[in-house]
C-alpha atoms as a PDB file:
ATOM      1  CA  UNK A   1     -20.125 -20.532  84.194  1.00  0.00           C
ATOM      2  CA  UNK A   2     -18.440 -16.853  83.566  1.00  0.00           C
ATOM      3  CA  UNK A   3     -17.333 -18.838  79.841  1.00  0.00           C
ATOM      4  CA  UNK A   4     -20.378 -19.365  78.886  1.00  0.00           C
ATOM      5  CA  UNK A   5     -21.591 -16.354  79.713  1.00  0.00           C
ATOM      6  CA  UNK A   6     -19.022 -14.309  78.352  1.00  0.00           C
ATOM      7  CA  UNK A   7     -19.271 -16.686  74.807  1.00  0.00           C
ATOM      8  CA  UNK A   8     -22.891 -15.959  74.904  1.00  0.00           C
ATOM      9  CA  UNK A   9     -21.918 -11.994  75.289  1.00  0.00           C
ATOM     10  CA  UNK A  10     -19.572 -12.789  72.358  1.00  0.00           C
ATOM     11  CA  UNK A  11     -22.239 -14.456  70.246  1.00  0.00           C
ATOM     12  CA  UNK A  12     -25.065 -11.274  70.846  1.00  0.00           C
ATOM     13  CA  UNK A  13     -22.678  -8.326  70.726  1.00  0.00           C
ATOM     14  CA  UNK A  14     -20.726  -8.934  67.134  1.00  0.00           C
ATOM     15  CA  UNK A  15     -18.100  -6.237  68.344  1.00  0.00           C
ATOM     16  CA  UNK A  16     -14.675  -6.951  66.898  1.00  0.00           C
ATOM     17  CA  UNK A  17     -13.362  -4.744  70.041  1.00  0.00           C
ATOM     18  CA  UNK A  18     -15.218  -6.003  72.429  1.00  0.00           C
ATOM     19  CA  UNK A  19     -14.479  -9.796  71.263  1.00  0.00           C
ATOM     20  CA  UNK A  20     -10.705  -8.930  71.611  1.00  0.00           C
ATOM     21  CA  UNK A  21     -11.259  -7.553  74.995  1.00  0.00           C
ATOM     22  CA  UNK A  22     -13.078 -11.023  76.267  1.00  0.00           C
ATOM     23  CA  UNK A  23     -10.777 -13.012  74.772  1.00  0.00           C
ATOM     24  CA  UNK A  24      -7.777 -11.602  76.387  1.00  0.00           C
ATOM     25  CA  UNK A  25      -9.795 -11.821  79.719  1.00  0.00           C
ATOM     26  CA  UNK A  26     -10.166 -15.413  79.175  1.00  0.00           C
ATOM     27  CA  UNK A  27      -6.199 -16.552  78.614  1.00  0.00           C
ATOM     28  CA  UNK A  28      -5.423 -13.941  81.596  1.00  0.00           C
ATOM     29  CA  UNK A  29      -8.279 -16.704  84.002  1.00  0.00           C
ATOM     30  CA  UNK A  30      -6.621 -19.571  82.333  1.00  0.00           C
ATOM     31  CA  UNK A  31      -2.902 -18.597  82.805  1.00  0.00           C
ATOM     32  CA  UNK A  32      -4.037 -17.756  86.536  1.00  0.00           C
ATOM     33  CA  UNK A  33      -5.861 -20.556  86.673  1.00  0.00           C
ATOM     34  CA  UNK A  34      -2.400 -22.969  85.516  1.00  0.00           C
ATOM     35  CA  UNK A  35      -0.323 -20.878  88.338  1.00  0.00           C
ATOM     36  CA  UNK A  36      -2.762 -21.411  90.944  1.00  0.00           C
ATOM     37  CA  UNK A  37      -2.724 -24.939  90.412  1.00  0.00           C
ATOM     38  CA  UNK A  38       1.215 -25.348  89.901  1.00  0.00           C
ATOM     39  CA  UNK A  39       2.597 -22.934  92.564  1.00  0.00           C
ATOM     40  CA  UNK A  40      -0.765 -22.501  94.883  1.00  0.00           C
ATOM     41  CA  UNK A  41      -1.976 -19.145  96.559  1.00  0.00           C
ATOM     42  CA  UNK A  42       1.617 -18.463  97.383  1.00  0.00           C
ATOM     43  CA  UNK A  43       2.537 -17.941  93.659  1.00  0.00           C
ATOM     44  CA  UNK A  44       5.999 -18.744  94.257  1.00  0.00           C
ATOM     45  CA  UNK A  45       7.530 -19.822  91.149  1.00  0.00           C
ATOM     46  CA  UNK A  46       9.276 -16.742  90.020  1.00  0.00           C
END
């Protein structure tokens, strides 16, 4: 749900800046996302 909204703020505001921004924001939820499921809440790992 928050991709698709933030591709649909993507596809109305044609910012280069702004389209940088959301697509850093997105591979920072999916690397979270990976660690979550590999280590859990405890984030051991490291």
């Amino acid at each position: 749900m928050v991709l698709g909204f933030l591709g649909f703020l993507v596809w109305w505001i044609k910012d280069v800046p702004f389209t940088i921004i959301v697509v850093g924001v997105v591979l920072l939820m999916l690397y979270d996302f990976v660690r979550t499921l590999r280590y859990g809440d405890s984030g051991e790992g490291r």
